[in-house]
C-alpha atoms as a PDB file:
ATOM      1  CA  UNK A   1     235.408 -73.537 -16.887  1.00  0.00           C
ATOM      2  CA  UNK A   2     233.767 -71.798 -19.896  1.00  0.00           C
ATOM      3  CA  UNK A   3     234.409 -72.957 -23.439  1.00  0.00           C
ATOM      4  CA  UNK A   4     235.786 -69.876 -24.938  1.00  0.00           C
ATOM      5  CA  UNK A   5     234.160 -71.210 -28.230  1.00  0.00           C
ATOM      6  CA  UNK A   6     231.199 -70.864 -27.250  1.00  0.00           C
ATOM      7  CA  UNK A   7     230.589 -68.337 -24.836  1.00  0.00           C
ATOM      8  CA  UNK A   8     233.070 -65.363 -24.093  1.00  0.00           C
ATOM      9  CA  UNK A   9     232.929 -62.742 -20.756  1.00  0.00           C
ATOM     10  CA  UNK A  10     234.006 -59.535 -19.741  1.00  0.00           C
ATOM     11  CA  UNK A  11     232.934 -57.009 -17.344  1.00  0.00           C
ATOM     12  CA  UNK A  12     233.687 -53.149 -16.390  1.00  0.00           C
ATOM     13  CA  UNK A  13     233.855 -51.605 -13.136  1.00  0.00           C
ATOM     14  CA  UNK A  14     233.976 -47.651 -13.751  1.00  0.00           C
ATOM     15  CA  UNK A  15     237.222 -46.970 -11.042  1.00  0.00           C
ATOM     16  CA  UNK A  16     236.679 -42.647 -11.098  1.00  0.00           C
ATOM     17  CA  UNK A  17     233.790 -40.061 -11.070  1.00  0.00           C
ATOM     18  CA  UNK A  18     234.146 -39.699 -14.880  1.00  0.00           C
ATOM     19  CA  UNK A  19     234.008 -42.493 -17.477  1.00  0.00           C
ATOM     20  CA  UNK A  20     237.439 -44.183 -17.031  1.00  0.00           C
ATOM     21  CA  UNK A  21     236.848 -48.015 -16.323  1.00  0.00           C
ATOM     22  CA  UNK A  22     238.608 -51.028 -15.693  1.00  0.00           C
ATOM     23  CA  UNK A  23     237.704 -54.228 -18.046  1.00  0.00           C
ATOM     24  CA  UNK A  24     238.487 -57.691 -17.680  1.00  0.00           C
ATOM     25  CA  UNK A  25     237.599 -60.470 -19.310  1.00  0.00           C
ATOM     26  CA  UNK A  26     238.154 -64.525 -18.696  1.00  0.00           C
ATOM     27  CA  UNK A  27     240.687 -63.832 -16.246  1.00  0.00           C
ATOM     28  CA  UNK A  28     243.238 -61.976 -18.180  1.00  0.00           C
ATOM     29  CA  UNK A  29     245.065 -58.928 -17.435  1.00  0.00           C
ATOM     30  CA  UNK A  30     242.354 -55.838 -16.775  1.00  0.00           C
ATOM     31  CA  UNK A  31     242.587 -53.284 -19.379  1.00  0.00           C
ATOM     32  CA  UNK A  32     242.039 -49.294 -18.979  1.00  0.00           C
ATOM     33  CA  UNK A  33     238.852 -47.977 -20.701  1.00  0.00           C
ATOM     34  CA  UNK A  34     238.451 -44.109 -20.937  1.00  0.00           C
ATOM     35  CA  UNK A  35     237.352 -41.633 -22.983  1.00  0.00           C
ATOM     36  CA  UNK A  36     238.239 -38.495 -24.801  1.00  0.00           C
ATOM     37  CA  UNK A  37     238.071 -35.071 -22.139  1.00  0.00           C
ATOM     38  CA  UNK A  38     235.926 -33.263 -21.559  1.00  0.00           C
ATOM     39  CA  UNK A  39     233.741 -36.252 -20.645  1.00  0.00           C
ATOM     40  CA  UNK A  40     237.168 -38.825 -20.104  1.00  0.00           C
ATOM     41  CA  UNK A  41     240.455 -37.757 -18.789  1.00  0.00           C
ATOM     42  CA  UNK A  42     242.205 -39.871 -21.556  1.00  0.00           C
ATOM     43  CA  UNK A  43     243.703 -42.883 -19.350  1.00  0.00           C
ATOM     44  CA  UNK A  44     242.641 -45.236 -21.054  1.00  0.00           C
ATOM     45  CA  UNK A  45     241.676 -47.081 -24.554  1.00  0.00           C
ATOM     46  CA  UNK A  46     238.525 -45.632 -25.975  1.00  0.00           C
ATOM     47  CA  UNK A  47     236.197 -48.698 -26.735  1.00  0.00           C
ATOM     48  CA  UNK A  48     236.697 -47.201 -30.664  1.00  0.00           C
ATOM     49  CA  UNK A  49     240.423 -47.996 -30.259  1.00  0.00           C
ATOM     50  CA  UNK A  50     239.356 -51.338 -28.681  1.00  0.00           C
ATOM     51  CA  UNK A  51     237.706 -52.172 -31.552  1.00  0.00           C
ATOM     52  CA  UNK A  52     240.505 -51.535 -34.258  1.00  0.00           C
ATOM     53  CA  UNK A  53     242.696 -53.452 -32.228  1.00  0.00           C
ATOM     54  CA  UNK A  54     240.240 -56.422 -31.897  1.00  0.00           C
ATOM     55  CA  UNK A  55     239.568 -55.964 -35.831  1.00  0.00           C
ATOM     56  CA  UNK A  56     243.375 -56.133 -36.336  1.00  0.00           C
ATOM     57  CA  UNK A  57     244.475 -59.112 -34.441  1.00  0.00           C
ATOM     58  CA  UNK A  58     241.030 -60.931 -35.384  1.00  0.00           C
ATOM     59  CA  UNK A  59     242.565 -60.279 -39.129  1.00  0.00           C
ATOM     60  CA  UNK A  60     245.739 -61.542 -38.303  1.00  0.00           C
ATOM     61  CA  UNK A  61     245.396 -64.005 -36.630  1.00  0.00           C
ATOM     62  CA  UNK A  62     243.166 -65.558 -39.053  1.00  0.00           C
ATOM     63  CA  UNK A  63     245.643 -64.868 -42.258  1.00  0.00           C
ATOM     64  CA  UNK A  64     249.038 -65.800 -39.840  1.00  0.00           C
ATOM     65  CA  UNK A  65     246.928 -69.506 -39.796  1.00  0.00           C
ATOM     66  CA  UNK A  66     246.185 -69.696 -43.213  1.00  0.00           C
ATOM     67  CA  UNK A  67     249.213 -68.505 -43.955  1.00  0.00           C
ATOM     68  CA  UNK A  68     250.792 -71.493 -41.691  1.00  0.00           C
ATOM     69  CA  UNK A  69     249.104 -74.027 -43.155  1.00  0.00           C
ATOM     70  CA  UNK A  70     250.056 -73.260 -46.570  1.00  0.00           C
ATOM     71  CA  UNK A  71     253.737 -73.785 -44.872  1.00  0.00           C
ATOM     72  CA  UNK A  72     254.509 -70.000 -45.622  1.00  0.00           C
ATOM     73  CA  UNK A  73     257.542 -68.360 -43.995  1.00  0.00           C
ATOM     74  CA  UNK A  74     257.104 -65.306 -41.970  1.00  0.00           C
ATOM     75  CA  UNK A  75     259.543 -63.238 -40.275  1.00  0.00           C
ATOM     76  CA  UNK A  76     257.197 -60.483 -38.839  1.00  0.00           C
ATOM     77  CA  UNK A  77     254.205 -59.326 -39.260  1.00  0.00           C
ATOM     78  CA  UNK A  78     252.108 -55.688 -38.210  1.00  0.00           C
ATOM     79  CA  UNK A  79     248.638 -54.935 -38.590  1.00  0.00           C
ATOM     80  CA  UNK A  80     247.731 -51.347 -38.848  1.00  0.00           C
ATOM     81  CA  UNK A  81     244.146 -49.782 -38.438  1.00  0.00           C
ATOM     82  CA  UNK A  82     242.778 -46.588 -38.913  1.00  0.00           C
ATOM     83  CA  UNK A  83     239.049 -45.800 -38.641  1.00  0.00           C
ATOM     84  CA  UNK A  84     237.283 -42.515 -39.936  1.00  0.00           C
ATOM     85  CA  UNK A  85     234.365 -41.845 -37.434  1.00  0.00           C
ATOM     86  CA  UNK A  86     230.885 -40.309 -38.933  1.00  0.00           C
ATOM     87  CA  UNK A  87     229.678 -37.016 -37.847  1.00  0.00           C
ATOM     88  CA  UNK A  88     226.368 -37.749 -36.855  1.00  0.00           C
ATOM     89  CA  UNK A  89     225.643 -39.644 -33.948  1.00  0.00           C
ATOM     90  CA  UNK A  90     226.298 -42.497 -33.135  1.00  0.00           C
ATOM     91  CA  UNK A  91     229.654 -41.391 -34.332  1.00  0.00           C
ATOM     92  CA  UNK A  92     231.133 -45.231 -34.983  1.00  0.00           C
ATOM     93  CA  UNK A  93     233.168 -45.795 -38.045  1.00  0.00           C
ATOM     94  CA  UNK A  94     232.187 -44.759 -41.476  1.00  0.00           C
ATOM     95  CA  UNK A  95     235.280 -46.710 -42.923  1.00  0.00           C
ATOM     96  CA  UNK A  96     238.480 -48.493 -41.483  1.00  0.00           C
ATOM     97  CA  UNK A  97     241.485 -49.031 -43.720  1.00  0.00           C
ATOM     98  CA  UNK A  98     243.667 -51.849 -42.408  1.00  0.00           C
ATOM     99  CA  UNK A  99     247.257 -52.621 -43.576  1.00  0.00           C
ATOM    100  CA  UNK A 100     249.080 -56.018 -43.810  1.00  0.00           C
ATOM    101  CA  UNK A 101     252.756 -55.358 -43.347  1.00  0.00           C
ATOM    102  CA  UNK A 102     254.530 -58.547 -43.629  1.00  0.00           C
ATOM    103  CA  UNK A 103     257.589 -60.141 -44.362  1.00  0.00           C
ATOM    104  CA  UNK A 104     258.188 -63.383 -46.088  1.00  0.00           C
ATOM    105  CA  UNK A 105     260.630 -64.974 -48.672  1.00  0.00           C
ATOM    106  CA  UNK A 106     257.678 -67.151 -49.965  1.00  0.00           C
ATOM    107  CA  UNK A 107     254.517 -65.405 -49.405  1.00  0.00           C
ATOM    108  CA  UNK A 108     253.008 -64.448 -53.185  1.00  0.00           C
ATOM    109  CA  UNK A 109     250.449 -61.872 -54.005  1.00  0.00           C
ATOM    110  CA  UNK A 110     248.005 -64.354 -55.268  1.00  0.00           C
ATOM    111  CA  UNK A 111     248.922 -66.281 -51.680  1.00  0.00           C
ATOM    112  CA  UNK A 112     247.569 -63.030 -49.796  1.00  0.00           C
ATOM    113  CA  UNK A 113     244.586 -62.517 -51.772  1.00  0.00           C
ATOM    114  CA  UNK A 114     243.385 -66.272 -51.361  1.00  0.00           C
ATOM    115  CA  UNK A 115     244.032 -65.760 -47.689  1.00  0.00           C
ATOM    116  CA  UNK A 116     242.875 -62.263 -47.083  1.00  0.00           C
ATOM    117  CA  UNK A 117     239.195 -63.264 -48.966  1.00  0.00           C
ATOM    118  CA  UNK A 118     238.965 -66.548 -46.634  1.00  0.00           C
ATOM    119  CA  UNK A 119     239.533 -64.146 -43.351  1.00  0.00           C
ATOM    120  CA  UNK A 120     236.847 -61.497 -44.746  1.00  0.00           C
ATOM    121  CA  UNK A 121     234.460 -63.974 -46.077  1.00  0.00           C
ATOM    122  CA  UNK A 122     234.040 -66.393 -42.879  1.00  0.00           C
ATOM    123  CA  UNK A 123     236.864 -66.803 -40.607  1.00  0.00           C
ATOM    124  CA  UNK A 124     237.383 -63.283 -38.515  1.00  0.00           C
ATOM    125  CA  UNK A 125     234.278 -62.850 -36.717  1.00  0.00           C
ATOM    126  CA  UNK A 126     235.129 -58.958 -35.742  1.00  0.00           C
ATOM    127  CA  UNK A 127     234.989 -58.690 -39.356  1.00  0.00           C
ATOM    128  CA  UNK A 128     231.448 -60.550 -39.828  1.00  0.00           C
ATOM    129  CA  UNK A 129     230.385 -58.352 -37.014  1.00  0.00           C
ATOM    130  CA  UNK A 130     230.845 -54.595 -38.805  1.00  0.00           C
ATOM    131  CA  UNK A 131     229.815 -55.904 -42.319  1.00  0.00           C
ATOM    132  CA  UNK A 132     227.242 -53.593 -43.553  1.00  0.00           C
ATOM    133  CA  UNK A 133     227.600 -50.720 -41.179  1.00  0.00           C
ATOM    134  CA  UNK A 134     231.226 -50.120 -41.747  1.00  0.00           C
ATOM    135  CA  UNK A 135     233.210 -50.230 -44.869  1.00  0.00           C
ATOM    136  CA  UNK A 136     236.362 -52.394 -44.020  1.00  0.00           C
ATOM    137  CA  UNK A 137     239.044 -52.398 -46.636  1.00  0.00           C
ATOM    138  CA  UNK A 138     242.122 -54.728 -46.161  1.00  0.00           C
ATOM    139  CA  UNK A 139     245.004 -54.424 -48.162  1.00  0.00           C
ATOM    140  CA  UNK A 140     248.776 -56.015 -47.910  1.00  0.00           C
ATOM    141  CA  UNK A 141     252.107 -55.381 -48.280  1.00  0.00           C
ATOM    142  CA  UNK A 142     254.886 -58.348 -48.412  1.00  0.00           C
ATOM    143  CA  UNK A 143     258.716 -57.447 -48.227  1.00  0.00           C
ATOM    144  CA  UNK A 144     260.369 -60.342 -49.470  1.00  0.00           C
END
């Protein structure tokens, strides 16, 4: 068995005579990969839209643990990403704006910033992974 820790893998098998794929990886469910048409038929994720969601549950996952261990309360909790894409090629992001929504009877503003520098600076690794090529900018809302 493979130490997810230490080494992750996923593969894609391209399933049509476009660009739509099917990925899996470790042994979880397969995942639909496509891309925009003309070139895609749209049935899938585009591997841009893979990569918010990665960046947003890398986030929160690391600020839901900190967030635990400080013995915070939270009732829910949504991550929302949206990337603007540069016009030359390669067309990646040139910024992504991701928003905390969460709720918590105990959860201060200080308590977010403390947690949301600890996830930037060294404990989401999709984050570590854009830094420099993509401006990333994190910010939080708590309903109390």
């Amino acid at each position: 068995m493979i130490d997810k820790s230490k080494e992750l893998t996923a593969s894609v098998q391209l399933i049509n005579d476009r660009l739509h794929f099917l990925g899996k990886a470790d042994g979880n469910e397969p995942v639909s990969i496509d891309y925009i048409p003309p070139f895609g038929d749209n049935l899938g994720y585009t591997s841009l839209e893979l990569l918010l969601l990665s960046l947003s549950s890398c986030i929160g996952s690391a600020v839901l643990l900190f967030l635990r261990r400080m013995n915070k309360t939270i009732s829910s909790c949504e991550i929302k990403a949206a990337g603007q894409r540069r016009e030359e090629h390669p067309t990646g992001f040139r910024n992504i704006d991701v928003t905390i929504l969460i709720e918590s009877p105990d959860i201060s503003d200080d308590d977010m910033s403390k947690v949301i520098k600890l996830t930037e600076d060294k404990y989401c690794p999709v984050y570590s992974m854009i830094r420099g090529t993509t401006d990333v900018r994190i910010r939080c809302i708590v309903n109390n």
